[in-house]
Each structure stands twice: as C-alpha cells, then as structure tokens.
N, C-alpha and C. Protein backbone atom coordinates (compact mmCIF):
# COMPACT_ATOMS: atom_id res chain seq x y z
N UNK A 1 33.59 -15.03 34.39
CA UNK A 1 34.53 -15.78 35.20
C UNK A 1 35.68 -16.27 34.30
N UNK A 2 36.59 -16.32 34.75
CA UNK A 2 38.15 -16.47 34.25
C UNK A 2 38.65 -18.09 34.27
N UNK A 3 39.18 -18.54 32.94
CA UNK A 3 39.06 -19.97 32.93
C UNK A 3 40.28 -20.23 33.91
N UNK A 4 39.94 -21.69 34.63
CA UNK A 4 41.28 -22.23 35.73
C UNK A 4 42.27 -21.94 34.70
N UNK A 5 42.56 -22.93 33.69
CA UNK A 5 43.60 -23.28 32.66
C UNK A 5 43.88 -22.28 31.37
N UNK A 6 44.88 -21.99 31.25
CA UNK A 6 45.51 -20.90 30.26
C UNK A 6 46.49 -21.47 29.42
N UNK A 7 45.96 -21.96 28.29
CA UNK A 7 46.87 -22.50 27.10
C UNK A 7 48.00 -21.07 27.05
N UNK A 8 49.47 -21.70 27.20
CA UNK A 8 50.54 -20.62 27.14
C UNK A 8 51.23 -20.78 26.05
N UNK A 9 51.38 -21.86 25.37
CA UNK A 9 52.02 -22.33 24.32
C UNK A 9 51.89 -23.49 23.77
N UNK A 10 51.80 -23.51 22.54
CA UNK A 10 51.48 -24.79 21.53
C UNK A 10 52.69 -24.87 20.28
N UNK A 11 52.81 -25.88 20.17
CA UNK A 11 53.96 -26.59 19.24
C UNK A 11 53.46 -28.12 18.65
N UNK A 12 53.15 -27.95 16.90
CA UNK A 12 53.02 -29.12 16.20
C UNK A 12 52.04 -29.17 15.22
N UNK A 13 51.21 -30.11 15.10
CA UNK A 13 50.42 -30.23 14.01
C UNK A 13 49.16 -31.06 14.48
N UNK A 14 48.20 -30.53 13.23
CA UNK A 14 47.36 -31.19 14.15
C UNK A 14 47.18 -32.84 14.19
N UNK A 15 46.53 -33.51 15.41
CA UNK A 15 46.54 -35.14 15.70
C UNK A 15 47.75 -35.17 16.57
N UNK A 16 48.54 -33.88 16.90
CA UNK A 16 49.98 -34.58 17.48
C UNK A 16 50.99 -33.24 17.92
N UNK A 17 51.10 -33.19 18.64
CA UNK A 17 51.75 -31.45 19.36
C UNK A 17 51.57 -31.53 20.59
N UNK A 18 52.18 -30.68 21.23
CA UNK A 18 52.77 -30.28 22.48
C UNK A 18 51.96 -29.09 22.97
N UNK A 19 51.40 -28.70 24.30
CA UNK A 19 51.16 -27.10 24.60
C UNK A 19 51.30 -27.40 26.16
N UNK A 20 51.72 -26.18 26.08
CA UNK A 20 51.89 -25.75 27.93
C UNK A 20 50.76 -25.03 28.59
N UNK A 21 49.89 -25.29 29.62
CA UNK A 21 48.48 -24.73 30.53
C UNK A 21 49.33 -24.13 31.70
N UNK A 22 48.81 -23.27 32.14
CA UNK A 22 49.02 -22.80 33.34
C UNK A 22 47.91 -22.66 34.00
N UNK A 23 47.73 -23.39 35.09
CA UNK A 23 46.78 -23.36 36.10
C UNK A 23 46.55 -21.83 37.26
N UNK A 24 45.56 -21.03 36.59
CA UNK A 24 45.84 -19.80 37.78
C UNK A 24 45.38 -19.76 38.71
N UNK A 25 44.96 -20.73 39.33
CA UNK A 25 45.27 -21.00 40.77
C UNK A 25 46.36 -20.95 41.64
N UNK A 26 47.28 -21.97 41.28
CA UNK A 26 48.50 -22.29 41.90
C UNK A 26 49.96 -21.66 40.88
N UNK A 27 49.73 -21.35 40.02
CA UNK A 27 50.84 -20.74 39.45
C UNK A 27 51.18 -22.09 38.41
N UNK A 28 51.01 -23.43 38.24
CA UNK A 28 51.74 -24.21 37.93
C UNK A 28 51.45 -24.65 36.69
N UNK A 29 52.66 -24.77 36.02
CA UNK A 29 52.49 -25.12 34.31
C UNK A 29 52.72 -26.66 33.99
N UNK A 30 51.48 -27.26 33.05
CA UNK A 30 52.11 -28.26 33.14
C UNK A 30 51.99 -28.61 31.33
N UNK A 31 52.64 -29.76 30.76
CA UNK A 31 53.11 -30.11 29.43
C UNK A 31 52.23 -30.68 29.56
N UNK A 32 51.20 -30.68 28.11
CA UNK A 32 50.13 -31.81 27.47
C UNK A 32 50.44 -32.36 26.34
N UNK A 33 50.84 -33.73 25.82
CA UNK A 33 51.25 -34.08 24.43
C UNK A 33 50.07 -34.91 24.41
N UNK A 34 49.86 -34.76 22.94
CA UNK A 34 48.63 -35.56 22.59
C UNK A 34 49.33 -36.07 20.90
N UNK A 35 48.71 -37.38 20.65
CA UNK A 35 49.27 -37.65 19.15
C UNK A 35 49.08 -39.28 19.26
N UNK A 36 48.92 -39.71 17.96
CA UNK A 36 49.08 -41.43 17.73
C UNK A 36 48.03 -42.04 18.82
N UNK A 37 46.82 -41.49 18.58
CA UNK A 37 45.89 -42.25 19.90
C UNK A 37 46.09 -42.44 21.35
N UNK A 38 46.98 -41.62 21.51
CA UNK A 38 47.10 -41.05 23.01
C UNK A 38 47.89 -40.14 23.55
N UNK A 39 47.95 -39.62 24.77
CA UNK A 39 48.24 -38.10 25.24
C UNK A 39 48.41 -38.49 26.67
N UNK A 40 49.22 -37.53 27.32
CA UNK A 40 49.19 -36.99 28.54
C UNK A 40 50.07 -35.81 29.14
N UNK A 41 50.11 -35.42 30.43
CA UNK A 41 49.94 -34.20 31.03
C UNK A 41 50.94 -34.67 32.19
N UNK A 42 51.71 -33.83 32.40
CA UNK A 42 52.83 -33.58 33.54
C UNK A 42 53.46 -32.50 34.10
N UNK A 43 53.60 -32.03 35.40
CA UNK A 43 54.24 -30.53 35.53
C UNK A 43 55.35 -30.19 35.13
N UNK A 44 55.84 -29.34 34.71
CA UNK A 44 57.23 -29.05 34.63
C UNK A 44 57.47 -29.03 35.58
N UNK A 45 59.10 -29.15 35.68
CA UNK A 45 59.96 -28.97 37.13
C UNK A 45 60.95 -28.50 36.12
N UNK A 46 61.62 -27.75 37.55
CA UNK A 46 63.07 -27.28 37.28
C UNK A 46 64.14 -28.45 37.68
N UNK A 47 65.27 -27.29 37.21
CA UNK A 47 66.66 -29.13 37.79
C UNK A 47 66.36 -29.28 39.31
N UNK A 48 65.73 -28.51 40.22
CA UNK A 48 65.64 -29.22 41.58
C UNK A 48 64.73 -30.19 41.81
N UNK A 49 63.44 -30.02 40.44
CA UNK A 49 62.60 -30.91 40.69
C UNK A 49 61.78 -30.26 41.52
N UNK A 50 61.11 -29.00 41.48
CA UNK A 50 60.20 -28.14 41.78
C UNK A 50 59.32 -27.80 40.51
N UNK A 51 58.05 -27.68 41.03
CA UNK A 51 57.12 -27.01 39.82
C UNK A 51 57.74 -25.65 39.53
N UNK A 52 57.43 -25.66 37.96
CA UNK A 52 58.06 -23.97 37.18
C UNK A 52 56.58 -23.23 37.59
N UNK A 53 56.57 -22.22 38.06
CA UNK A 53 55.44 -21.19 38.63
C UNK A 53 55.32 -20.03 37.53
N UNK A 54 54.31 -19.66 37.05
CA UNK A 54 54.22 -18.53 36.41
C UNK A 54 52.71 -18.08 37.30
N UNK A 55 52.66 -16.70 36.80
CA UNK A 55 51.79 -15.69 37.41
C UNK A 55 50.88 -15.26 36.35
N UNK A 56 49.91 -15.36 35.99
CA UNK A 56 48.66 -15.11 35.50
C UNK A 56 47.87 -14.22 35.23
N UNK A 57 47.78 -13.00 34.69
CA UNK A 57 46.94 -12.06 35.33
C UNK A 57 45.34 -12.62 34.97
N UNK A 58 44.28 -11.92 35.32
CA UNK A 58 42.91 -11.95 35.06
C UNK A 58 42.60 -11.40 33.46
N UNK A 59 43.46 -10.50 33.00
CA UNK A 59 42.93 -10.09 31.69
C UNK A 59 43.48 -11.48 30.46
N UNK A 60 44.53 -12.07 30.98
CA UNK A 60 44.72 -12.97 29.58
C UNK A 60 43.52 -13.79 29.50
C-alpha cells in the first residue's frame, strides 16, 4: 500500500528546514517547517488563494 503523504521537497539542516508533502489523495501540497522547538504545516495557495494541486503517481 502506497503512503497518503509524499515528501516532495526538503530545504535546510538538520533541527530546522522546510519540506513540501503532497497528499495523494486530494492532490494538495502543503509546507512543514520544523526548527527551535517547534514546527508547523500549512497548504500552499496560489495568488487566488487556492490550494497548489499536484498529481502523484503510485510508483513514487
């Protein structure tokens, strides 16, 4: 079985960096920062303020 969440990109060091998940369910990517004893998670949007959608296949 194929994980929900798909690390797409990571940026930083470790204790403190940035990576982007894509959920392949719904298409939707969202930003995780973690660092200095705490972290969190938000969708991207575009300038309309829509979730950014990417497409997933089953083999990644």
């Amino acid at each position: 079985m194929a994980k929900r969440f798909v690390k797409t990109y990571s940026q930083g060091v470790v204790g403190s960096g940035f990576e982007i998940y894509v959920d392949r369910e719904t298409g939707v990517n969202y930003l995780s920062h973690g660092g200095g004893g705490g972290g969190g998670l938000t969708p991207f949007l575009d300038r309309e303020g829509k979730p950014i959608l990417t497409t997933v296949s089953d083999e990644e």
